[in-house]
N, C-alpha and C. Protein backbone atom coordinates (compact mmCIF):
# COMPACT_ATOMS: atom_id res chain seq x y z
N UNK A 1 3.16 45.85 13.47
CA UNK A 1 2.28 44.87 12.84
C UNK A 1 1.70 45.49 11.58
N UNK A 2 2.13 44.81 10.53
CA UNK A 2 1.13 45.16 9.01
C UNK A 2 -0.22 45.31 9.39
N UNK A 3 -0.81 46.50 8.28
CA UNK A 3 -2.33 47.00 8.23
C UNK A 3 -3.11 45.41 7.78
N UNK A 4 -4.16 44.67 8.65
CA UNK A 4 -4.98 43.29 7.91
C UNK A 4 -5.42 44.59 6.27
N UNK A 5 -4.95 43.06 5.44
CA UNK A 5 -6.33 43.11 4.39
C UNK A 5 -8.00 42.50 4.05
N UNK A 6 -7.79 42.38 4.97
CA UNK A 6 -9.33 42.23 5.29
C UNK A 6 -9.71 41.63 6.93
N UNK A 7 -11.07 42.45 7.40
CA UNK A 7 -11.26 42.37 8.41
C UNK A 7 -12.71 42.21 8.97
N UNK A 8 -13.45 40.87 9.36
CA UNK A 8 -14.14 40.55 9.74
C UNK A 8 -14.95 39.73 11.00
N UNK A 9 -16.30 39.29 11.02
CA UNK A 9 -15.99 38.37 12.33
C UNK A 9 -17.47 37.81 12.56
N UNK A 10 -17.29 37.19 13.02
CA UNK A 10 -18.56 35.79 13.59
C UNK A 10 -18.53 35.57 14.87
N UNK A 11 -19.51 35.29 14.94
CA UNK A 11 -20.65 34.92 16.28
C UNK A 11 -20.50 33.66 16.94
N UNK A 12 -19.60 33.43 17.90
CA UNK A 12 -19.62 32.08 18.87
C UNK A 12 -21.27 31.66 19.10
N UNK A 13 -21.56 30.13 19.29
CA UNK A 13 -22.28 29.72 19.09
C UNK A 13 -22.65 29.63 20.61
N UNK A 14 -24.09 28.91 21.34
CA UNK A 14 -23.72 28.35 22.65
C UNK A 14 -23.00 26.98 22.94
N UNK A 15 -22.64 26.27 21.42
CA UNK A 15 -22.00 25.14 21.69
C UNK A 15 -20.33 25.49 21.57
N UNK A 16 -20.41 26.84 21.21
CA UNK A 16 -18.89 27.51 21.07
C UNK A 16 -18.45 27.32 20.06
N UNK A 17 -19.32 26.84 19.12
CA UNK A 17 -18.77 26.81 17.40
C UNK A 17 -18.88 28.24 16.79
N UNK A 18 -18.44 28.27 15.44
CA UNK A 18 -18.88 29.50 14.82
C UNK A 18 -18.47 29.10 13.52
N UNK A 19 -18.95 30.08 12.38
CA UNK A 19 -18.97 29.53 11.09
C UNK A 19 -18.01 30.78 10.30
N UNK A 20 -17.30 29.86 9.85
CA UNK A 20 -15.95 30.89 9.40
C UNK A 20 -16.93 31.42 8.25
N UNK A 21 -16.45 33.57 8.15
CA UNK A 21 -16.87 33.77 7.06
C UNK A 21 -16.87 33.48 5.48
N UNK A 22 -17.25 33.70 4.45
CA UNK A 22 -17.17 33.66 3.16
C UNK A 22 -16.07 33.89 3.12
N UNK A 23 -15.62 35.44 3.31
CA UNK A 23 -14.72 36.10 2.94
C UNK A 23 -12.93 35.79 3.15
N UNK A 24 -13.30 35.17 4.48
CA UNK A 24 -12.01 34.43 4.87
C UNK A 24 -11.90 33.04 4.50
N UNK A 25 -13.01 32.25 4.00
CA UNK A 25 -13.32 30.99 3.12
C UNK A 25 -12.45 31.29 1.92
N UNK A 26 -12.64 31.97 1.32
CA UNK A 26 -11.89 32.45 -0.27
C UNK A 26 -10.78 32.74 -0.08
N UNK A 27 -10.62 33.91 1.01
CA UNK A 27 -8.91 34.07 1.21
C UNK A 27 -8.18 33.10 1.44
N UNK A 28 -8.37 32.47 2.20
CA UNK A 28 -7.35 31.23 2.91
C UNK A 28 -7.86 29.76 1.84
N UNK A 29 -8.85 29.90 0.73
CA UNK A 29 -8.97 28.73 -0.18
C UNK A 29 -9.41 27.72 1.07
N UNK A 30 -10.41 27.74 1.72
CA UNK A 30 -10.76 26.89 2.46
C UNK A 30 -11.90 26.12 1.58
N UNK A 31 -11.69 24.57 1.95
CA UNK A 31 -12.70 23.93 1.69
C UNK A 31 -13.57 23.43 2.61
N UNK A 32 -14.44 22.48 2.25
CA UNK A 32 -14.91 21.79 3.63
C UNK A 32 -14.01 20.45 3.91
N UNK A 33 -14.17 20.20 5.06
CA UNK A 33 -12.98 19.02 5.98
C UNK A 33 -11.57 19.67 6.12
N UNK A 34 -11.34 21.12 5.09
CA UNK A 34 -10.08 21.50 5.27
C UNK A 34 -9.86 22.04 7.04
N UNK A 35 -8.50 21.93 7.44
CA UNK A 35 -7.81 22.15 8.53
C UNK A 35 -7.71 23.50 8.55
N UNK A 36 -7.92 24.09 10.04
CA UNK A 36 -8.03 25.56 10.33
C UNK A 36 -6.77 25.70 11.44
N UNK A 37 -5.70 26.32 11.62
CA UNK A 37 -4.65 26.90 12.21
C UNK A 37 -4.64 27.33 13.15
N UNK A 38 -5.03 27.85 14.60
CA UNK A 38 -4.91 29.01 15.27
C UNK A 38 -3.50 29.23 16.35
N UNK A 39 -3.56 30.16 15.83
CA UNK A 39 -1.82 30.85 16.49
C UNK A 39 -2.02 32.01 17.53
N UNK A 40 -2.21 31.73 19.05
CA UNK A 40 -2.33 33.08 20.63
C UNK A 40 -1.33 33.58 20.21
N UNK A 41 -1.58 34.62 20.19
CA UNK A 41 0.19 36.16 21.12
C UNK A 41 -0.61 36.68 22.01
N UNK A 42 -0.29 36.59 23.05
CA UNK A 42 0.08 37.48 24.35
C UNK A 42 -1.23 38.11 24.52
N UNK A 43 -2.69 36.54 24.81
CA UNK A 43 -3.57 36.01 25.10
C UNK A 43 -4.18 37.52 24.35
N UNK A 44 -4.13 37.79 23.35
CA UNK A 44 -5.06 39.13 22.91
C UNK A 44 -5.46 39.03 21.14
N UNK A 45 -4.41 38.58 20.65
CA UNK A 45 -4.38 38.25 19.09
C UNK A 45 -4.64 36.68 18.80
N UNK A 46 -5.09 36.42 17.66
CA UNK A 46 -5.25 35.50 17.05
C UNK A 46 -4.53 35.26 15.78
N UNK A 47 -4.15 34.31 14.88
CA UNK A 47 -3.80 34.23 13.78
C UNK A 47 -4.40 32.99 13.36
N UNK A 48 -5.11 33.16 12.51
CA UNK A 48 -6.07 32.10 11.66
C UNK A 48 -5.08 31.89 10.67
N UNK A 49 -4.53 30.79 10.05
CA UNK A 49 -4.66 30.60 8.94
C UNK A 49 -4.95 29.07 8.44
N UNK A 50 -4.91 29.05 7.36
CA UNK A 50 -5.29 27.15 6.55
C UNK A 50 -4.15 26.12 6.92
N UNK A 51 -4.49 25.21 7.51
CA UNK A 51 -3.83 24.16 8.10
C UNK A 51 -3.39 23.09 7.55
N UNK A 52 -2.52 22.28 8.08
CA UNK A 52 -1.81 21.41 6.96
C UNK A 52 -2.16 19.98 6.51
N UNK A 53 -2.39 19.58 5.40
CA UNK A 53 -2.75 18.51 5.08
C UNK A 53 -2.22 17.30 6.03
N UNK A 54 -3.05 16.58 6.43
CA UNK A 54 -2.75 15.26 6.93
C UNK A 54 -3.60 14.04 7.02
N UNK A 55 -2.58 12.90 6.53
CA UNK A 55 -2.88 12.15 5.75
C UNK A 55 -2.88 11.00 7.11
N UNK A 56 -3.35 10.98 8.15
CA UNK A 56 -3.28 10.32 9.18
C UNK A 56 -4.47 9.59 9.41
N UNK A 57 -4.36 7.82 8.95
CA UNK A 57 -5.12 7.43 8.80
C UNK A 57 -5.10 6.27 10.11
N UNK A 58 -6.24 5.77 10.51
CA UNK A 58 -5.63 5.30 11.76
C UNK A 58 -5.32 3.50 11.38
N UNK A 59 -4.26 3.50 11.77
CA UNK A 59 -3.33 2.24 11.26
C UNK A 59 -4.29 0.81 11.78
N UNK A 60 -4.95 1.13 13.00
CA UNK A 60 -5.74 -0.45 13.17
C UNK A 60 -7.04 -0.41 12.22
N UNK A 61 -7.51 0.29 11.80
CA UNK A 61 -8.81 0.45 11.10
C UNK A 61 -8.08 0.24 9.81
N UNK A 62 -6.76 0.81 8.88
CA UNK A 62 -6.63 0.69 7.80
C UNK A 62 -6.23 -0.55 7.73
N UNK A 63 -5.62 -1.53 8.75
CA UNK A 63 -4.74 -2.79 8.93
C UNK A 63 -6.52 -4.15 8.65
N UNK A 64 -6.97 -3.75 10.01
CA UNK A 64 -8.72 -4.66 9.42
C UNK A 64 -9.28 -4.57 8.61
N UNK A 65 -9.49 -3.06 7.82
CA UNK A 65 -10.20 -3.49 6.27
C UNK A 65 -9.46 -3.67 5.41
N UNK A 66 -8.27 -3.70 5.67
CA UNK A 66 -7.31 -4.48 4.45
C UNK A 66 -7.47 -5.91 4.65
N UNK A 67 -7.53 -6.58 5.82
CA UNK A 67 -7.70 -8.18 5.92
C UNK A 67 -8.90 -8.51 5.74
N UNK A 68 -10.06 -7.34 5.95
CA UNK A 68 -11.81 -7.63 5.35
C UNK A 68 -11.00 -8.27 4.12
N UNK A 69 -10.46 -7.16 3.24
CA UNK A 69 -11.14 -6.92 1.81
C UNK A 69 -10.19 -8.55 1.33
N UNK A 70 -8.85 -8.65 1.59
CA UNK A 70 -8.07 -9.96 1.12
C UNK A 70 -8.92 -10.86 1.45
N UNK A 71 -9.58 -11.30 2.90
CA UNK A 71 -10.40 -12.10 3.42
C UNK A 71 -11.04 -12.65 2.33
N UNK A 72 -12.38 -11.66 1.71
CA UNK A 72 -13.18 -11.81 0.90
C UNK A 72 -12.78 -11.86 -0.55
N UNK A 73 -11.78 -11.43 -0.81
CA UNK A 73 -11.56 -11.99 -2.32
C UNK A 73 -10.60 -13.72 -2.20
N UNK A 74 -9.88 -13.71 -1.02
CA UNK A 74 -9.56 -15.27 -1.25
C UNK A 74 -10.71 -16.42 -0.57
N UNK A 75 -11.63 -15.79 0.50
CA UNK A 75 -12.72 -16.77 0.25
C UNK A 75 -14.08 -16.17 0.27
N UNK A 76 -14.79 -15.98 -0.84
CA UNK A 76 -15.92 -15.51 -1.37
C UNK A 76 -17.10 -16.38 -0.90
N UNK A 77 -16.42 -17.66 -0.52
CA UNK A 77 -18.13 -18.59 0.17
C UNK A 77 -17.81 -18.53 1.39
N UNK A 78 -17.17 -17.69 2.36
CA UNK A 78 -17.52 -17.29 3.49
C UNK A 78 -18.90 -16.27 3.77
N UNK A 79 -18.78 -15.32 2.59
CA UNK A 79 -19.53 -13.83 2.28
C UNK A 79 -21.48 -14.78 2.30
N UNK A 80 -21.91 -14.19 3.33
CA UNK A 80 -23.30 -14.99 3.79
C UNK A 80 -24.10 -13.56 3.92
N UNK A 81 -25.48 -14.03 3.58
CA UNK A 81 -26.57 -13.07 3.64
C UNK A 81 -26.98 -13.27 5.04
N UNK A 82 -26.92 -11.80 5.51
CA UNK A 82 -26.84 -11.61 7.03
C UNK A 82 -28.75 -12.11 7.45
N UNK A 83 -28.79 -12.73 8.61
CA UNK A 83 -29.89 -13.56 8.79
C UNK A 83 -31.09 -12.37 9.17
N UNK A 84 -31.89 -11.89 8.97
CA UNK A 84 -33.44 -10.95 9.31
C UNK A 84 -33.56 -10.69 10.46
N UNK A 85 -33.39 -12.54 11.45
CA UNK A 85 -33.71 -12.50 12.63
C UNK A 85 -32.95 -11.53 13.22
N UNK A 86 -31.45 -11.65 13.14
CA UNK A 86 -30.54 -10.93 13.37
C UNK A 86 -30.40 -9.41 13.66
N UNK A 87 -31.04 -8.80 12.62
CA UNK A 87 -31.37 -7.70 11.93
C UNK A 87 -32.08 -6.87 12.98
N UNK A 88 -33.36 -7.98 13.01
CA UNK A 88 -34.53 -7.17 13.86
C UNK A 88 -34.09 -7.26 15.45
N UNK A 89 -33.52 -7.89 15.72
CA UNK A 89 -32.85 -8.22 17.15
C UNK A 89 -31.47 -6.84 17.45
N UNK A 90 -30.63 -6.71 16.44
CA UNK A 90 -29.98 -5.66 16.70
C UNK A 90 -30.73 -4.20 16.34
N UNK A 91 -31.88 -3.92 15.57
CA UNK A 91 -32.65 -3.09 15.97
C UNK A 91 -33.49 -2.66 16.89
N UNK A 92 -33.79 -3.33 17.46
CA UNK A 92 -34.28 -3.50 19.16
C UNK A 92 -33.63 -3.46 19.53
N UNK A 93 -32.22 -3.48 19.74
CA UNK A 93 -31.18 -2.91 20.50
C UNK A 93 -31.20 -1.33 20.75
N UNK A 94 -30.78 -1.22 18.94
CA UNK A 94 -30.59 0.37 19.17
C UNK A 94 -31.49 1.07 18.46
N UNK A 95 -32.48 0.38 17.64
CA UNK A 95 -33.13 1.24 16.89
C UNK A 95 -34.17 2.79 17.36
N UNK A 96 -34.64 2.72 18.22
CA UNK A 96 -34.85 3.59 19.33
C UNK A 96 -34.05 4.96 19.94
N UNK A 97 -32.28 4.10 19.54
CA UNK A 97 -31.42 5.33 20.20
C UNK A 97 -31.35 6.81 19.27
N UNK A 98 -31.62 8.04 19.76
CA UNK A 98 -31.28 9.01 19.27
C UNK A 98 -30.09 9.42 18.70
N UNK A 99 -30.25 9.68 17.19
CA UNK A 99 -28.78 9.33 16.46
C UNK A 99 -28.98 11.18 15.79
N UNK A 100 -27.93 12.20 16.13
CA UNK A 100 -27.70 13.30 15.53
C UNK A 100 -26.61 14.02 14.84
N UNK A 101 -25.96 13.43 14.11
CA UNK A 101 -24.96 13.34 13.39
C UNK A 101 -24.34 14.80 13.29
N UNK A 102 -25.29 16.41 13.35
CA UNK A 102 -24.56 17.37 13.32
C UNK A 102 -24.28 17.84 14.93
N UNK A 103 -24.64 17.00 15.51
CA UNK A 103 -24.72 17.80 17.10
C UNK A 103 -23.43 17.94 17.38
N UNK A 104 -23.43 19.21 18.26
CA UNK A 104 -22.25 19.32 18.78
C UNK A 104 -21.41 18.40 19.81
N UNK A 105 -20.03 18.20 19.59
CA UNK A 105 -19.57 17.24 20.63
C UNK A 105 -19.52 18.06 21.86
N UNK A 106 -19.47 16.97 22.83
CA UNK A 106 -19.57 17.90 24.23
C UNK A 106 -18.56 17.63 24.98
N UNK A 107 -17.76 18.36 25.65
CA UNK A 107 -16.67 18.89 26.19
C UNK A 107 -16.58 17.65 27.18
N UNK A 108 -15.34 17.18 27.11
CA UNK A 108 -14.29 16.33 27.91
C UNK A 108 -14.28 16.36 29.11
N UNK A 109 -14.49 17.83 29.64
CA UNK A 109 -14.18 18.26 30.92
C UNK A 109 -15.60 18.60 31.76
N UNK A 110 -15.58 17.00 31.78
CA UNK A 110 -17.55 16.90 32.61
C UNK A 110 -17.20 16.41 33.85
């Protein structure tokens, strides 16, 4: 096995995340949302590297806002100002619910 050129390391989280270093940020040209690689050998090594673009968009979500958007440009006096009552009624639904957008997701296997 080749000598690494560079060699570092980070701290698992208790949600089991960890924050890739700088240093391997620059090497591998990582951005943010970019895709991360990992490659086992013989349950002891790791191989990190930058992962491959994909353009996988999910076909029922891209298929409905394509018929939103035609919808609304061939009939524009459908397009109605959503009613208040409405508003305040679906906020009393959920307005209350605890919303944490960086939290960690939690494992499948509950």
């Amino acid at each position: 096995m080749n000598m690494p050129i560079l060699e570092t390391e980070s701290t698992l989280s208790d949600s089991y995340q960890t924050t890739i270093p700088e240093s391997v940020r620059k090497a591998l040209k990582l951005g943010k949302q970019d895709k991360i690689h990992y490659s086992i050998y013989n349950d002891e090594y790791v191989l990190l590297s930058k992962g491959q673009e994909s353009n996988t968009e999910d076909p029922v979500l891209s298929n409905f806002l394509n018929f939103l958007s035609q919808d609304m440009l061939d009939h524009p006096d459908r397009i109605q100002v959503l009613d208040i009552a409405l508003v305040n009624h679906l906020h009393s639904l959920v307005g209350n619910v605890p919303l944490e957008l960086n939290a960690p997701l939690q494992d499948d296997e509950t």
